[in-house]
Protein backbone atom coordinates (compact mmCIF):
# COMPACT_ATOMS: atom_id res chain seq x y z
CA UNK A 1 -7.47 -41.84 12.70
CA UNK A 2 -8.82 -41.04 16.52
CA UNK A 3 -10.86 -43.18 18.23
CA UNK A 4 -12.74 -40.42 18.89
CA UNK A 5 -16.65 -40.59 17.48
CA UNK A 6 -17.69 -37.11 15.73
CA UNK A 7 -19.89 -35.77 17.57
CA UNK A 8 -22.24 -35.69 14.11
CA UNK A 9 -22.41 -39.26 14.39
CA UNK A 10 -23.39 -39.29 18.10
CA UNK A 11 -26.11 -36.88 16.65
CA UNK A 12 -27.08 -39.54 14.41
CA UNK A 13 -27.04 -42.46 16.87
CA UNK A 14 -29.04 -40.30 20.18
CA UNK A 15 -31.78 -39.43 17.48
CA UNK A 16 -32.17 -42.92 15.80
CA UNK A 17 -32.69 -44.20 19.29
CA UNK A 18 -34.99 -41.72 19.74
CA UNK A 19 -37.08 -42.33 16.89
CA UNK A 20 -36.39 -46.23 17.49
CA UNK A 21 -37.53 -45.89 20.87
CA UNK A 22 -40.99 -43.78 19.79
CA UNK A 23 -41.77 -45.63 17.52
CA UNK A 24 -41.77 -48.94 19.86
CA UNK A 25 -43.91 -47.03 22.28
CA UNK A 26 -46.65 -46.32 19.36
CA UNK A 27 -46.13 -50.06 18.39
CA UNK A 28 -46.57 -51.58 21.53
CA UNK A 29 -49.34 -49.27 23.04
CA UNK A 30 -50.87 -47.71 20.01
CA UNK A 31 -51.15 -50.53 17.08
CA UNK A 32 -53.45 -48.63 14.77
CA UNK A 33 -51.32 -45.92 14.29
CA UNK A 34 -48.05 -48.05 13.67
CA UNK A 35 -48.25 -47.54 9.84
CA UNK A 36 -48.85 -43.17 9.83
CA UNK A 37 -46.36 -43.05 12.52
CA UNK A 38 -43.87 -44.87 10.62
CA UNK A 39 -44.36 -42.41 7.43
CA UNK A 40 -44.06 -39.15 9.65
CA UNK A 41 -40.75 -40.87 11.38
CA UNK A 42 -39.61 -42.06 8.03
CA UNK A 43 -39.77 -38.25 6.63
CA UNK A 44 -38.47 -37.34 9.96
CA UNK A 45 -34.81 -39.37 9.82
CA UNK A 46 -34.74 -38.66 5.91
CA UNK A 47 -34.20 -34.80 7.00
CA UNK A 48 -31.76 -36.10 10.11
CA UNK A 49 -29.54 -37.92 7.82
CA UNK A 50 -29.31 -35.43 4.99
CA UNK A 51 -28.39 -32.81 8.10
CA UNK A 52 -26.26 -35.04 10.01
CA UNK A 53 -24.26 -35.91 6.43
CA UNK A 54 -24.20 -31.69 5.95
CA UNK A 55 -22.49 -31.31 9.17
CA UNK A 56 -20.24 -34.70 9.01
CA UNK A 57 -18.92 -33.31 5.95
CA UNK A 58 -18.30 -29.83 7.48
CA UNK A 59 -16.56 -31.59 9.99
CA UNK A 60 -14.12 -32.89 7.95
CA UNK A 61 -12.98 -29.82 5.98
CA UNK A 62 -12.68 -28.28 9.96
CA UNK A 63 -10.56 -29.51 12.46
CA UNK A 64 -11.55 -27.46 15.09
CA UNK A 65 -15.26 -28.54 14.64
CA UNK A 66 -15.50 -30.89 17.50
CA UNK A 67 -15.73 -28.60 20.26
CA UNK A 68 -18.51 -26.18 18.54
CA UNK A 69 -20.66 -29.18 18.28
CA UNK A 70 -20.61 -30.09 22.10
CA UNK A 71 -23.08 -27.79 23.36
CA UNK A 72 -25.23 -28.71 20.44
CA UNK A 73 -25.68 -32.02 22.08
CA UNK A 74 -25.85 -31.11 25.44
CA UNK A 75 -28.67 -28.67 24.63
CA UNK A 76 -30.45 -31.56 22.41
CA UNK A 77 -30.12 -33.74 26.04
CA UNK A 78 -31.57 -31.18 28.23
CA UNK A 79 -34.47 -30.03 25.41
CA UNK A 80 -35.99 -33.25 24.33
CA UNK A 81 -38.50 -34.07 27.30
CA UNK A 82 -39.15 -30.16 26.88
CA UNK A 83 -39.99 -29.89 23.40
CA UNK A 84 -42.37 -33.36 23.55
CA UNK A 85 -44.83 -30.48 24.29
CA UNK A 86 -44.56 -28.83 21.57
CA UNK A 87 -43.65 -25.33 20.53
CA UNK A 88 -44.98 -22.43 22.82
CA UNK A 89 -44.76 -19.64 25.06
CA UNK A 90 -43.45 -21.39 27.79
CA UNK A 91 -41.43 -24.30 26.02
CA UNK A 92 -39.47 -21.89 24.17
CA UNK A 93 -38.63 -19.91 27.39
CA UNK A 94 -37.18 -22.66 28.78
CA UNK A 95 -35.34 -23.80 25.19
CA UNK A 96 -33.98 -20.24 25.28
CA UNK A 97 -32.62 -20.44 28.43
CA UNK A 98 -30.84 -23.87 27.87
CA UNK A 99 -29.30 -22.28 24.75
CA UNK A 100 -28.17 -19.29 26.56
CA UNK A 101 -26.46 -21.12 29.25
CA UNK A 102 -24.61 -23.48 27.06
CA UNK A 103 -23.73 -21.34 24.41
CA UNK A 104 -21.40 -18.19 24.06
CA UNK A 105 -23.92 -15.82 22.96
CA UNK A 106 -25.02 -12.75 24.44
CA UNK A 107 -28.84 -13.63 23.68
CA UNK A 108 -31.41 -15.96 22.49
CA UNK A 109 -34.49 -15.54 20.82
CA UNK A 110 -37.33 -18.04 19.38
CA UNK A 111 -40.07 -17.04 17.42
CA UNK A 112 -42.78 -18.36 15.96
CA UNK A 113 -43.83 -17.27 12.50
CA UNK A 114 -45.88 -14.19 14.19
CA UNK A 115 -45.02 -13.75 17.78
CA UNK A 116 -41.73 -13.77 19.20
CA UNK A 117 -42.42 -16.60 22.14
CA UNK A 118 -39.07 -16.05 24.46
CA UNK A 119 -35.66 -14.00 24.76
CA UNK A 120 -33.44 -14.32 27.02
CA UNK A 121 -29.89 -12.04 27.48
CA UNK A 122 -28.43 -9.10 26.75
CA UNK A 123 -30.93 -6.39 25.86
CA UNK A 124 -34.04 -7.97 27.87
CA UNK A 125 -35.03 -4.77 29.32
CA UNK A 126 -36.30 -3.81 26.19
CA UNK A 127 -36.68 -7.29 23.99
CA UNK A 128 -38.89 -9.10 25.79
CA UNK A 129 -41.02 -11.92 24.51
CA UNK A 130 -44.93 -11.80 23.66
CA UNK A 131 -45.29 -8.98 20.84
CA UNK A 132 -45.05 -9.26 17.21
CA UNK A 133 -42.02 -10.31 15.50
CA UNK A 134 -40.60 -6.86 14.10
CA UNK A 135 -37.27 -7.40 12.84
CA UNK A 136 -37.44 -7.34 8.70
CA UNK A 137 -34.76 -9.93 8.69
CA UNK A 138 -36.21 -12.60 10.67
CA UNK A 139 -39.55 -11.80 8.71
CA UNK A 140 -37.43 -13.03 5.87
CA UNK A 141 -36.16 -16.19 7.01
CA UNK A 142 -39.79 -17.43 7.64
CA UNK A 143 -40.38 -16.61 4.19
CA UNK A 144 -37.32 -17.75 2.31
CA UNK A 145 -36.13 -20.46 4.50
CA UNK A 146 -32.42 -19.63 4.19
CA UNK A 147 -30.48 -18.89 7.09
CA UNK A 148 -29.28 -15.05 7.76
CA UNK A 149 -26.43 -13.73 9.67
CA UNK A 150 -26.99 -9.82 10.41
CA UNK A 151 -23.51 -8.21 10.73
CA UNK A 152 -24.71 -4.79 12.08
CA UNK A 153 -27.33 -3.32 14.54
CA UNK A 154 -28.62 -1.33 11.96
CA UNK A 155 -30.04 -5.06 10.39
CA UNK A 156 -32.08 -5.45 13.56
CA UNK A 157 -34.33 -3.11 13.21
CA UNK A 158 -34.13 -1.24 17.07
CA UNK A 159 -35.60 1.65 17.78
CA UNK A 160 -34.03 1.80 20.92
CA UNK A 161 -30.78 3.28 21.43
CA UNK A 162 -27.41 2.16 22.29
CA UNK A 163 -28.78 -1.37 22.60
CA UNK A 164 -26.59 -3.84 23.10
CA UNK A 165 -26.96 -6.26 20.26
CA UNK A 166 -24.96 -5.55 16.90
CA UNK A 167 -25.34 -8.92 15.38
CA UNK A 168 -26.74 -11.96 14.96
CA UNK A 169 -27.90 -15.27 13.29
CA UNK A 170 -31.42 -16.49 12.01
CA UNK A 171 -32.19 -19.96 11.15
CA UNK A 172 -35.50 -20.76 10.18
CA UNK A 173 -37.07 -23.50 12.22
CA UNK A 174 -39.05 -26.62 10.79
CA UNK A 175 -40.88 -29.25 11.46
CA UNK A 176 -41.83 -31.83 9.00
CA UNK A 177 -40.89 -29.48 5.97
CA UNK A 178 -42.79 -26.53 7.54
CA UNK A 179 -40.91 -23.33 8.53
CA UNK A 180 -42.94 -22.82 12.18
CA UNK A 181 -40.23 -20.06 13.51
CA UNK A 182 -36.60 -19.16 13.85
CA UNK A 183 -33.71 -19.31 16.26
CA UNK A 184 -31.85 -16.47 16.58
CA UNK A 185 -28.32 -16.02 18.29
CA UNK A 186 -27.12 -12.68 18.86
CA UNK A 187 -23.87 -11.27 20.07
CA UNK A 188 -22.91 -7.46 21.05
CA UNK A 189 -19.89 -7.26 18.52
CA UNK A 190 -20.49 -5.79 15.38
CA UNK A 191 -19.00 -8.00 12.09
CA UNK A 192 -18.86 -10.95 10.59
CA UNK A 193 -20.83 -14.12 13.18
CA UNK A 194 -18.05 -16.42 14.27
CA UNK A 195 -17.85 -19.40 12.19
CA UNK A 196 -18.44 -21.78 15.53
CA UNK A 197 -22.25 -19.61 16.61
CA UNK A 198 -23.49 -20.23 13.06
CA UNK A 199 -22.79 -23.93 13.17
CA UNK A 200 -24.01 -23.98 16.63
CA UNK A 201 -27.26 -22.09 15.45
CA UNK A 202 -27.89 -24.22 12.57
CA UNK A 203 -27.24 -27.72 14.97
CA UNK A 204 -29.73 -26.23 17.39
CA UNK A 205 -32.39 -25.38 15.11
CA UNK A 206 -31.89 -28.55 13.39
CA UNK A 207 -32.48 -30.59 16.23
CA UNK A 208 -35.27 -28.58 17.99
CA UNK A 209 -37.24 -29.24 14.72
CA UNK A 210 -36.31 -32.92 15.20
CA UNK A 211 -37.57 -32.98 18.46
CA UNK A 212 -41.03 -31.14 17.56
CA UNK A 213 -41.41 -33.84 15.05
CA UNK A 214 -41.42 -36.69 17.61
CA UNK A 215 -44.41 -34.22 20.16
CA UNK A 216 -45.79 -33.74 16.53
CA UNK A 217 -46.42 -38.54 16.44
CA UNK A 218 -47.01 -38.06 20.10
CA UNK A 219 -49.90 -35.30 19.45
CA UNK A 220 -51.10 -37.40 16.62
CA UNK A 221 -51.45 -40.58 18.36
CA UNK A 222 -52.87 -38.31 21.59
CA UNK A 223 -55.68 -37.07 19.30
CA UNK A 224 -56.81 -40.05 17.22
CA UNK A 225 -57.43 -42.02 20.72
CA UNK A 226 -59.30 -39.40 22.38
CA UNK A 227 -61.00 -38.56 19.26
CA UNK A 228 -62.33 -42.06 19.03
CA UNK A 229 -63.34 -41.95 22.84
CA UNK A 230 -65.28 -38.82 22.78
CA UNK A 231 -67.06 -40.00 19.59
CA UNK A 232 -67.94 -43.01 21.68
CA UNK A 233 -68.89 -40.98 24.60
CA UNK A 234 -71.46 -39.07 22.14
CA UNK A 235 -72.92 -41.39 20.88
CA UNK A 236 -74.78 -42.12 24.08
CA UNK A 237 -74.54 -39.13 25.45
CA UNK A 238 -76.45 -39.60 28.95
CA UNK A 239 -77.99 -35.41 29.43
CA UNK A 240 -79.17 -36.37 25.60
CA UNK A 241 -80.33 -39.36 26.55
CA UNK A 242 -82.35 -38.76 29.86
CA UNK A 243 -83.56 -35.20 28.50
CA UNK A 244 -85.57 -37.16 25.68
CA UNK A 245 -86.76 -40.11 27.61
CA UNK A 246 -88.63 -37.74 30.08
CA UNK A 247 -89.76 -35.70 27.24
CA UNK A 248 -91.12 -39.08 26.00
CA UNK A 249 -92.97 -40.04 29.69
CA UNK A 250 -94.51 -36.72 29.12
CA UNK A 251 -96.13 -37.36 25.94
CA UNK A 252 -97.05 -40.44 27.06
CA UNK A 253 -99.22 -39.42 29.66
CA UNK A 254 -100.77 -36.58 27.05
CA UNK A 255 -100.39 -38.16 23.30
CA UNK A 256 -99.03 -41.87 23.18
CA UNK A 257 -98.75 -41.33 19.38
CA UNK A 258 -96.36 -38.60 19.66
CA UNK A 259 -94.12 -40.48 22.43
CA UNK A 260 -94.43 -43.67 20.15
CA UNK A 261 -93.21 -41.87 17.48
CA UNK A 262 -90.41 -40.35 19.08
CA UNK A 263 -89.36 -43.43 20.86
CA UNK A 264 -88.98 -44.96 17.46
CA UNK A 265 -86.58 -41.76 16.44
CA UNK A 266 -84.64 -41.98 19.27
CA UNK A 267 -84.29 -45.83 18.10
CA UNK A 268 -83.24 -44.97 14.64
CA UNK A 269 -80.74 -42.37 16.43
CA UNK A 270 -79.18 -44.13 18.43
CA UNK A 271 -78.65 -47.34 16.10
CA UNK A 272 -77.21 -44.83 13.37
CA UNK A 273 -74.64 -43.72 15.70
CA UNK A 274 -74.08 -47.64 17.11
CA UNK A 275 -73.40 -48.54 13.29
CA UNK A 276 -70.79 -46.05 12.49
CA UNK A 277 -67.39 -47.01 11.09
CA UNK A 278 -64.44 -45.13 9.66
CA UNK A 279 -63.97 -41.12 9.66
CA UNK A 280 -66.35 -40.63 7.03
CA UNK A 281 -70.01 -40.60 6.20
CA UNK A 282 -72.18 -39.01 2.92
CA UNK A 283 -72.81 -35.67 3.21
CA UNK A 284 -76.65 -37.36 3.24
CA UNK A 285 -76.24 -39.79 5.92
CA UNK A 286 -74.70 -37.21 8.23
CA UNK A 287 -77.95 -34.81 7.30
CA UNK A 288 -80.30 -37.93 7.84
CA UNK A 289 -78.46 -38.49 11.71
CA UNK A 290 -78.83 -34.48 12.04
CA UNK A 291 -82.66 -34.45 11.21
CA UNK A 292 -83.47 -37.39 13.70
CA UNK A 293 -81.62 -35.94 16.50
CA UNK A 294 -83.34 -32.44 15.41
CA UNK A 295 -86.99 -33.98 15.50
CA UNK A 296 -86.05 -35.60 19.27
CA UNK A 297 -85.13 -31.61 20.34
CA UNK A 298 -87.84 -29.84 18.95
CA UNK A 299 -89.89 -32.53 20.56
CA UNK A 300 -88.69 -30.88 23.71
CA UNK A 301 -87.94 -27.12 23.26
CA UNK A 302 -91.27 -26.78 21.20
CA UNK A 303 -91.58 -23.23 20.07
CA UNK A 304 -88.63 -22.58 21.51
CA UNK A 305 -86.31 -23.90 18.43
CA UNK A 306 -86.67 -23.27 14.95
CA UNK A 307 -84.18 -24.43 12.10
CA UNK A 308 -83.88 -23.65 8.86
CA UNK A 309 -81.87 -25.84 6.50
CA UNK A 310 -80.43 -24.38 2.94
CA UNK A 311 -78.80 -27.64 1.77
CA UNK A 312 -77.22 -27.80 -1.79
CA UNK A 313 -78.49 -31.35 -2.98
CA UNK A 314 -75.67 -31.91 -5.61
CA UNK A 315 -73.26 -32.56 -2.71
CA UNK A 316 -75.42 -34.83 -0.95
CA UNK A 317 -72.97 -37.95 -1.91
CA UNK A 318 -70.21 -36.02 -0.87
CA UNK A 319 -67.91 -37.02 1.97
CA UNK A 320 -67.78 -35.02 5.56
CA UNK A 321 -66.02 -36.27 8.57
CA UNK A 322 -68.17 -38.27 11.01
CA UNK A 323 -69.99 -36.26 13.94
CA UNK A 324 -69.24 -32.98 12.13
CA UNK A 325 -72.34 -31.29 11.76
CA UNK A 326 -74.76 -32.85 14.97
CA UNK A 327 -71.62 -31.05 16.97
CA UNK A 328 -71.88 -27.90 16.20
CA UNK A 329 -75.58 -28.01 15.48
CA UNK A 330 -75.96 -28.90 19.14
CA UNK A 331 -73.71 -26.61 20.42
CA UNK A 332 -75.74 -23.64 18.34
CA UNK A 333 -78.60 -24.82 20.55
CA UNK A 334 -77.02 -25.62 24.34
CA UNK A 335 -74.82 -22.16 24.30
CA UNK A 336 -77.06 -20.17 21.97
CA UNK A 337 -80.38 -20.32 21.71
CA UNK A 338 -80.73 -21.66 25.41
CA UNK A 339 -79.86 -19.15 27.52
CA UNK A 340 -82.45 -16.62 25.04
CA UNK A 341 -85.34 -15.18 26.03
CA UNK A 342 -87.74 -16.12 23.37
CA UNK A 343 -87.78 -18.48 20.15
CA UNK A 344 -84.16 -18.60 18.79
CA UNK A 345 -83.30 -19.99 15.39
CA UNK A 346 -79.87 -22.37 14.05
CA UNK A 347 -79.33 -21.92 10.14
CA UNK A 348 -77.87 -24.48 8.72
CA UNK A 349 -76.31 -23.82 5.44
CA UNK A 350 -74.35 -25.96 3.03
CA UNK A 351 -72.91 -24.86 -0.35
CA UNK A 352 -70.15 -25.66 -3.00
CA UNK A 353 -67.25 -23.41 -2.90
CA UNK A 354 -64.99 -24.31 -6.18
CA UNK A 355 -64.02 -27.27 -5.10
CA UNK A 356 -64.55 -27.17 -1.36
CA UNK A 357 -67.74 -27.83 0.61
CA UNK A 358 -68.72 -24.96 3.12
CA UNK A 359 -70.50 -25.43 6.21
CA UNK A 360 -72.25 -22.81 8.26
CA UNK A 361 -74.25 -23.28 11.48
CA UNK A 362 -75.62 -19.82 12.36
CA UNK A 363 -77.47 -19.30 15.30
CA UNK A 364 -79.12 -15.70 16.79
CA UNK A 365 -78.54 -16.87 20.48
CA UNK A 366 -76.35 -15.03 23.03
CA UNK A 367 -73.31 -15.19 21.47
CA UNK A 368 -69.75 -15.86 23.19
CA UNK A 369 -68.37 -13.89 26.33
CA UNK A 370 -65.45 -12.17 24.11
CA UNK A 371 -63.09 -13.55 27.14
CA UNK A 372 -63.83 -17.08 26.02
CA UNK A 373 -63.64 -16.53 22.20
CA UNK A 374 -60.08 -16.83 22.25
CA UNK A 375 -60.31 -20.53 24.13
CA UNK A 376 -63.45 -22.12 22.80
CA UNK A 377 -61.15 -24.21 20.23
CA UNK A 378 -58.36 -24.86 22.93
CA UNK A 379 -58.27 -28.96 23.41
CA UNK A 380 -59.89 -29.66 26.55
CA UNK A 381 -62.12 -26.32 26.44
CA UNK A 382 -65.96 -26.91 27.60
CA UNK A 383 -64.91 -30.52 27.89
CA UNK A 384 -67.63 -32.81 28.96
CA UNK A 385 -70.42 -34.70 27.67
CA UNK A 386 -70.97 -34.70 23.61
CA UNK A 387 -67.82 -33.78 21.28
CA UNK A 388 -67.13 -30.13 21.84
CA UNK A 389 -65.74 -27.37 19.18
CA UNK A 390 -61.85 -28.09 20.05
CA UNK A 391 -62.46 -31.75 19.49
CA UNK A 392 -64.04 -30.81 15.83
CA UNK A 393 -61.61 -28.13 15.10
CA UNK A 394 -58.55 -30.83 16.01
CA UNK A 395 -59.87 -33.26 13.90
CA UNK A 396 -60.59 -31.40 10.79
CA UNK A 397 -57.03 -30.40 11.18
CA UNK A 398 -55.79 -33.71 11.55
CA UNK A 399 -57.68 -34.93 8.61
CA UNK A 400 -57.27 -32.27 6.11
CA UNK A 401 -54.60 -29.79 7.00
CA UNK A 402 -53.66 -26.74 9.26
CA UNK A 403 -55.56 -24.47 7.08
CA UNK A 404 -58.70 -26.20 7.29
CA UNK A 405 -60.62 -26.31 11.26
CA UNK A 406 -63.08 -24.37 12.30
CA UNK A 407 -63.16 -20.42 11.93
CA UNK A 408 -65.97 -18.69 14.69
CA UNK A 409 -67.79 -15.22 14.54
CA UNK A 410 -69.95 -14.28 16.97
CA UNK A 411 -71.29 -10.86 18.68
CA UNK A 412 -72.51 -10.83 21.70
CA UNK A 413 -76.29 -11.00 21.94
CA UNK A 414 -76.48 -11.07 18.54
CA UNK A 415 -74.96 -14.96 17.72
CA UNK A 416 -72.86 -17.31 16.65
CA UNK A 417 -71.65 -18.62 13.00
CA UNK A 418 -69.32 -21.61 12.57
CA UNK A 419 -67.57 -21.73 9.04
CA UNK A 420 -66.32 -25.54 8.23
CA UNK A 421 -64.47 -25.92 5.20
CA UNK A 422 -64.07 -29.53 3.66
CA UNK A 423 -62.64 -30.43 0.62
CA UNK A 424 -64.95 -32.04 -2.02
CA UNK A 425 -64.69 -35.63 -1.94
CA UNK A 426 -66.65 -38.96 -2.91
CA UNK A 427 -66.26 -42.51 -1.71
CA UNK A 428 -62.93 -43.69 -3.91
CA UNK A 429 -61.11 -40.82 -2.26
CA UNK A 430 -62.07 -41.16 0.99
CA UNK A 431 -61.39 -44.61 1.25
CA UNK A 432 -57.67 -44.08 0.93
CA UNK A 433 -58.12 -41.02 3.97
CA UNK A 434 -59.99 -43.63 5.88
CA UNK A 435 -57.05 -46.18 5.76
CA UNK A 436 -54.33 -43.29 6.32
CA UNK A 437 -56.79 -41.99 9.14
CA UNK A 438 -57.54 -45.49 11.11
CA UNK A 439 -53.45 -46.06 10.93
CA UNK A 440 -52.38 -42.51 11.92
């Protein structure tokens, strides 16, 4: 037998040290998440080592299969620090280009499951990156999840003629059992894909999803920390803070009862936010922290604000995430009903949707500049003092899913309403998500 190491098995040994090596960096700087990271790399190496033993075993039945493999690994070299950003318009760009100049291929493309987010190679002037995917069979992949190999030019869908590419290959991308886009290797011959670009195609995509699974602990770990700092940060959030204690000199002077009152509020507000623990609170305790911090604001807007609260009582003992509603409640009034001539008014609305709890915060303020709709849930967007949308839309995600976040209508001039969905929950529940949550 050679003393030669299949290159499957250096596969095997770069990404173990990869995950090793991850995983030591969560342990060592980021404790609390030791246990959810573990689980996600865990999953992670179960899908390496089934595809590593897929293409060992292919390797045996082929001879030849050493020298396919070899720009499979050099591509995996130059990609990781790339991909530890995740998947986007410019990661994949630079992916693509990697691919294309290690590979024999005539072009690359990588799409999401919507957009197709770079292509590189022959046919460029006319495939660029950006629009919709339109190709039928790449719209199949994402659905089926089995690789395609298109033998004609007819199977890829272009209306433009004499283009270049006659064939190619599709592999449907994934990262932690979720098809996120496809890899797709073309080449201007018309026929059957050569045995060595379809191996090459399925290594690539293999790994790239590997590699978006370790930015996937990375964005994780990112997110929990600076979720837990920014709910710090609002807690005692200073504008907050100085805006009612001259509101309270002011009634001092006029009606000591009123400041005395108020002062005790912004006692009771404060302490309720001090005494917080976990990622969840009743759906009643979180109303409770709402009205306190609604009394201190109307203290100081007057006539200005008016609320009006439609508040299904059956799901008071239901769970919500922590510093879910006060968010966006205060956000209706900063960005809405602020910068409006006249009284303005936040709705806040919560009902039982089969067996989800739906949130709306509706305000009739200015509305958002359509030029900033599109960013108002980037991370980082309106960043500052208080937790903004992005940091609320981020952690609902975290917590519940990729479907769930926040979903935003507004008009311009006419308002805002913020749609939360949250799945019904009570305390036995939630106490498992808590545990999950303060590990991941």
């Amino acid at each position: 037998m050679s003393g030669k190491q299949n290159p499957a098995h250096q596969v095997l040994l770069c990404w173990v040290a990869a995950y090793a090596a991850s995983l030591g960096i969560i342990y060592f700087w980021q404790p609390h998440l030791w246990s959810a990271a573990g689980l996600l790399t865990l999953s992670g190496l179960t899908s390496t080592l089934f595809s590593i033993y897929k293409l060992t075993r292919t390797g045996h039945d082929n001879t030849g299969y050493d020298e396919p493999l070899d720009p499979t690994l050099h591509i995996a070299n130059q990609t990781l620090p790339i991909l530890r950003q995740g998947l986007n318009e410019e990661t994949a760009q630079k992916t693509a280009q990697i691919i294309r100049r290690s590979a024999d291929v005539a072009a690359v493309a990588i799409t999401d499951r919507e957009r197709v987010l770079a292509y590189i190679g022959a046919g460029s002037d006319h495939h660029k990156a950006g629009g919709p995917i339109m190709t039928v069979a790449t719209k199949e992949v994402i659905q089926t999840g089995e690789i395609k190999v298109v033998r004609d030019g007819y199977g890829l869908d272009c209306p433009v003629p004499n283009c270049p590419l006659q064939s190619a290959v599709i592999v449907p991308l994934q990262c932690r059992g979720e098809i996120v886009g496809t890899v797709k290797l073309y080449q201007t011959q018309q026929g059957a894909m050569p045995h060595s670009v379809v191996k090459l195609a399925v290594g690539v995509a293999q790994l790239l999803g590997m590699q978006m699974e370790l930015a996937e602990v990375d964005r994780q770990a990112q997110l929990v920390t600076k979720a837990e700092l920014d709910a710090l940060q609002a807690q005692i959030n200073p504008h907050f803070l100085f805006n009612t204690l001259n509101t309270i000199i002011m009634f001092s002077r006029t009606n000591p009862e009123t400041a005395r009152r108020l002062l005790i509020r912004l006692a009771s507000f404060f302490r309720h936010a001090l005494k917080r623990h976990g990622h969840f609170n009743t759906l009643k305790e979180e109303i409770e922290y709402l009205n306190t911090y609604l009394v201190l604001e109307r203290a100081r807007f007057r006539d200005k604000l008016r609320v009006v609260r439609e508040i299904d009582e059956e799901l008071l003992e239901y769970k919500v995430p922590v510093l879910t509603i006060q968010p966006l409640v205060e956000n209706a009034i900063k960005h809405g009903i602020l910068p409006k001539p006249g009284q303005g008014t936040v709705q806040i609305t919560v009902s039982r949707h089969e067996n989800e709890m739906l949130l709306v915060i509706r305000d009739d303020g200015v509305g958002i500049d359509p030029a900033l709709q599109s960013k108002v849930l980037t991370p980082g967007f309106g960043s500052g003092n208080g937790v903004g949308l992005s940091n609320v839309h981020e952690r609902l995600k975290g917590l519940f899913g990729k479907e769930y976040g926040l979903r935003i209508v507004s008009v311009p001039n006419e308002g805002t309403s913020i749609y939360v969905r949250i799945p019904l929950m009570k305390k036995e529940i939630t106490s498992e998500k808590e545990g999950a949550a303060g590990e991941a």
